[in-house]
Protein backbone atom coordinates (compact mmCIF):
# COMPACT_ATOMS: atom_id res chain seq x y z
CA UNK A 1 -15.60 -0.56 7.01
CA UNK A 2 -18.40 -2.59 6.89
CA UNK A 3 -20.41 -3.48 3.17
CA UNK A 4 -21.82 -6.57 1.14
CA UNK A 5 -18.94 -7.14 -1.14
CA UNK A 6 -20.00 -10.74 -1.73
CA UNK A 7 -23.67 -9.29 -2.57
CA UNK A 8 -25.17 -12.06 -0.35
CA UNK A 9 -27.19 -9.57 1.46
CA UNK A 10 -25.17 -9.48 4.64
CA UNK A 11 -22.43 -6.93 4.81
CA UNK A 12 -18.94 -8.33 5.82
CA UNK A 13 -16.02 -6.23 7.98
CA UNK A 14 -13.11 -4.86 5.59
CA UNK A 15 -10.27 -4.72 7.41
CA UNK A 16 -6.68 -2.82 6.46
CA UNK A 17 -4.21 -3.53 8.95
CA UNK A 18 -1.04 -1.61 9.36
CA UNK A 19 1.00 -4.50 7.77
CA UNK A 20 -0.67 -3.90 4.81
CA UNK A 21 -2.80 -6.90 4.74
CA UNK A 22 -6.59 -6.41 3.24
CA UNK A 23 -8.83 -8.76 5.00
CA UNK A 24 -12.66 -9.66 4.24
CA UNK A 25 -14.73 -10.96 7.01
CA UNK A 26 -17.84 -13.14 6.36
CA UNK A 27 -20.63 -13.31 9.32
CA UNK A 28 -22.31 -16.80 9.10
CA UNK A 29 -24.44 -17.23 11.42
CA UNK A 30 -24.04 -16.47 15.13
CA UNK A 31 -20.71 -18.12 14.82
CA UNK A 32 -17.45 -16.15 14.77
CA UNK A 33 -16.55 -13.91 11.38
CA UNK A 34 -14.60 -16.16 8.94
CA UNK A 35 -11.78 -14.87 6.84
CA UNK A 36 -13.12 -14.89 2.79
CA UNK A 37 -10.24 -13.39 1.15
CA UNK A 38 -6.61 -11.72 2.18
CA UNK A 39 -4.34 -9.69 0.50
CA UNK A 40 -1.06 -8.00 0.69
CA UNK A 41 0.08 -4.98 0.36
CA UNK A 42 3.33 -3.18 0.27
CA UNK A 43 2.66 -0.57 2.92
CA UNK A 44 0.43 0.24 5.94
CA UNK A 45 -3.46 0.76 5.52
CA UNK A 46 -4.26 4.10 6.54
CA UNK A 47 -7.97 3.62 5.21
CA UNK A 48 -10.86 1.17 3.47
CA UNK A 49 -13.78 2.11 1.85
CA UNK A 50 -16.64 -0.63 0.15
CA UNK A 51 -18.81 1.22 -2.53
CA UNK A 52 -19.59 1.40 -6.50
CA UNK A 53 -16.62 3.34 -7.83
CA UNK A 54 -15.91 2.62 -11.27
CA UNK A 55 -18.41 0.54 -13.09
CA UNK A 56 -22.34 0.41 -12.02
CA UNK A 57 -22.95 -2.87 -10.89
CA UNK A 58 -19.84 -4.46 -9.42
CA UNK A 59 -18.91 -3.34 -6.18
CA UNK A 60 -15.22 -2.35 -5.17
CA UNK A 61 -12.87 -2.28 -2.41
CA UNK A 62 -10.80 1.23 -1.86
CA UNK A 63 -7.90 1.16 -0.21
CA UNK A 64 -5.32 4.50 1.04
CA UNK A 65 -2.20 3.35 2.27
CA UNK A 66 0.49 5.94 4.23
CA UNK A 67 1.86 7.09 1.07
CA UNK A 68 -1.33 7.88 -0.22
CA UNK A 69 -1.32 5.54 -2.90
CA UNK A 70 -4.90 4.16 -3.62
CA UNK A 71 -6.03 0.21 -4.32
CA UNK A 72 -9.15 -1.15 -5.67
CA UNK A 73 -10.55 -4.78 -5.93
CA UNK A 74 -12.95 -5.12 -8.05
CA UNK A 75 -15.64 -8.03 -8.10
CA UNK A 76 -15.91 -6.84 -12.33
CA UNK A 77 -14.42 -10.43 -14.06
CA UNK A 78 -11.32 -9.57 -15.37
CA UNK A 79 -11.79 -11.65 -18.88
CA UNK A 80 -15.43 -12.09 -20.25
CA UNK A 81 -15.77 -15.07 -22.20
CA UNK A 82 -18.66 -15.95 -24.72
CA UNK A 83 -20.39 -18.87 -25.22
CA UNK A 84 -17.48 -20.77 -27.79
CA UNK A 85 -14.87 -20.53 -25.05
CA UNK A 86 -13.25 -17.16 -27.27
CA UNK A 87 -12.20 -14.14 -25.06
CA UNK A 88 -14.88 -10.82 -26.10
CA UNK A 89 -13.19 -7.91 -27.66
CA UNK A 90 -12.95 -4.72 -25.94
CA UNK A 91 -15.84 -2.34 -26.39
CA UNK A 92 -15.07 0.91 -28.04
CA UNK A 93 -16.16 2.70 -24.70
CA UNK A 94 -13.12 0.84 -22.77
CA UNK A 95 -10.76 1.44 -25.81
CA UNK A 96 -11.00 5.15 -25.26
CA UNK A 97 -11.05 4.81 -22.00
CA UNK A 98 -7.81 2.97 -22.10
CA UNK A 99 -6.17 5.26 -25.22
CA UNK A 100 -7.24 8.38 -22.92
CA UNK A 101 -5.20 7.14 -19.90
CA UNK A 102 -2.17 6.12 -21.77
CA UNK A 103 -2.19 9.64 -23.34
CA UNK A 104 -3.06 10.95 -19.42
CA UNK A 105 0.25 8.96 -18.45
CA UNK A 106 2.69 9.82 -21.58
CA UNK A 107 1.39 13.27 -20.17
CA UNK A 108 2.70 13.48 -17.09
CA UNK A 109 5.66 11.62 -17.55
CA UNK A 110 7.05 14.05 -19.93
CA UNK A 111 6.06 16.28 -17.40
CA UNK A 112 8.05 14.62 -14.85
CA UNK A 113 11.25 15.02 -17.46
CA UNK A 114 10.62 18.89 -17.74
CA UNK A 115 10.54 19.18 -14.12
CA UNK A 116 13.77 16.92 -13.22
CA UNK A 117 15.48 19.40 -16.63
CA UNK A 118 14.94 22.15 -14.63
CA UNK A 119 16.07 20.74 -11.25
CA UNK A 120 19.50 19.58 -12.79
CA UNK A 121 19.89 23.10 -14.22
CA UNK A 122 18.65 25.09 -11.17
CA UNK A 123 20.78 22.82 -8.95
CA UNK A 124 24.35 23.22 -10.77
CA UNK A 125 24.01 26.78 -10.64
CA UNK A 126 26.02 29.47 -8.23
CA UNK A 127 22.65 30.51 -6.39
CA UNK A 128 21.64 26.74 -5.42
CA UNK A 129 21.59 26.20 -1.95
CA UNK A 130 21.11 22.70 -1.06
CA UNK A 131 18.84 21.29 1.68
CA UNK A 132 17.28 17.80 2.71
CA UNK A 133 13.96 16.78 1.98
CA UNK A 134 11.02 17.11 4.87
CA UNK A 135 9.42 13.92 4.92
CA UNK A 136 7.21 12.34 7.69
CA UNK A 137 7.99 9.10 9.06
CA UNK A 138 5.08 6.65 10.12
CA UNK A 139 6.78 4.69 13.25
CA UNK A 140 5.12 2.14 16.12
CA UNK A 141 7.33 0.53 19.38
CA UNK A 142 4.77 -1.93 20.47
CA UNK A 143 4.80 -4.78 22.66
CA UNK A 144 4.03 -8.23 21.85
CA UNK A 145 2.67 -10.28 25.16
CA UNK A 146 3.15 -13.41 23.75
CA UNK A 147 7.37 -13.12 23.82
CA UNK A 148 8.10 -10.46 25.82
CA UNK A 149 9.61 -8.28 22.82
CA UNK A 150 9.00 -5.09 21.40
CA UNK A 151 8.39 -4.29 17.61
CA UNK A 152 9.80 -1.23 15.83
CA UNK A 153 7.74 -0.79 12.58
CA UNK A 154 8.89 2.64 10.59
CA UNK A 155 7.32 3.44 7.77
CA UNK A 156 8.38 6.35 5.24
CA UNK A 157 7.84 7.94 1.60
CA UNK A 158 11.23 7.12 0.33
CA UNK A 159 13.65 4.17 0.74
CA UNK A 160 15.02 3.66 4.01
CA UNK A 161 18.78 2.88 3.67
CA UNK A 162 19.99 2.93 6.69
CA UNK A 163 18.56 2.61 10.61
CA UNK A 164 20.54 3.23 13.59
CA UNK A 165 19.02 2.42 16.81
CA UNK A 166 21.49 3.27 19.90
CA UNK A 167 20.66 1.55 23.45
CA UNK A 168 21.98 2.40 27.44
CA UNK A 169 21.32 -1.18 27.77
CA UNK A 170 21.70 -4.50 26.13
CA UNK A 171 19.21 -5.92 23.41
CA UNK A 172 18.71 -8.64 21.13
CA UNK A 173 17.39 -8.08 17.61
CA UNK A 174 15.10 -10.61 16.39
CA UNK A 175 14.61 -11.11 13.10
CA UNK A 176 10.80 -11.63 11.51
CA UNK A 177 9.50 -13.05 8.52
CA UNK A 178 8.79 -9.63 6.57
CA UNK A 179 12.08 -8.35 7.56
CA UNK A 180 14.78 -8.07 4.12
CA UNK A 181 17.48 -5.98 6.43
CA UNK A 182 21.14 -6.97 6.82
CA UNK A 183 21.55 -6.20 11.01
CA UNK A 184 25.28 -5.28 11.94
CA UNK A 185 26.12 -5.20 15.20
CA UNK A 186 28.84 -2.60 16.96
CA UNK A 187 29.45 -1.77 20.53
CA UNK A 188 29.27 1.34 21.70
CA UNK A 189 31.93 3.59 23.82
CA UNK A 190 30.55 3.98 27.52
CA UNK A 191 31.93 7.34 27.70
């Protein structure tokens, strides 16, 4: 997306890359956009929006990533400070604000104990029939030019334990900076 997040009057280029880095490009001149701020996030970007989302008057990043969990930044100062140095109290209007989401969440997480009740009991009984969750995995096999190796990047909606990847013919596994796997290595029977 493209939008004046530093509210210099020239809109810079959000980027979300699949990594899940959030980059902010700033145009000076006729030069070549210069990278303003990064940051990382756990999962790929699937989408980035700039806009006025929460508070009039200090513009916001959005941010979807494959899950579909969303991510703002905010240019709203986190602590507001008076003229003494001493940190401003919370308005009443952001205390209820703040009291009616923690109600919101104590809400839905005894909702989320109900629900997991009632799967325990529905699973133990006689009628249960068991069966593995459909989930959709989020996977790239690209090459990188610059070695001559590929990249496998899989991506899904629950922890991945486990990856098996079976050749016909030999490969190396290189390991990468993001990259917290243990590899094991085991031949395999020809026949």
């Amino acid at each position: 997306d493209s939008f004046d997040i530093l509210g210099d009057g020239v809109k810079e280029l959000l980027v979300g890359r699949d990594d899940g880095v959030l980059e902010i490009y700033n145009f000076e001149g006729a030069g070549d956009p210069v990278l303003r701020y990064d940051h990382a996030l756990s999962e790929s970007i699937a989408s980035i929006q700039g806009g006025c989302v929460g508070k009039d008057g200090y513009d916001e990043i959005l941010a979807s990533t494959y899950s579909g969990w969303l991510t703002g930044l905010t240019t709203e100062p986190v602590h507001r400070e008076d003229g003494s140095g001493e940190e401003l109290k919370l308005s009443q209007e952001m205390q209820s604000k703040i009291s009616s989401l923690r109600n919101e969440l104590e809400h839905l997480q005894m909702k989320v104990l109900q629900e997991r009740e009632k799967y325990q009991q529905s699973s133990q009984s006689s009628t249960a029939v068991s069966s593995v969750p459909a989930f959709s995995v989020n996977d790239k096999f690209t090459l990188n030019k610059d070695d001559a190796s590929y990249s496998l990047i899989l991506e899904v909606q629950t922890a991945i334990d486990n990856v098996l990847v079976q050749s016909d013919v030999p490969i190396d596994l290189l390991d990468v900076d993001k990259n917290s796997a243990v590899v094991s290595f085991s031949s395999c029977d020809s026949e």
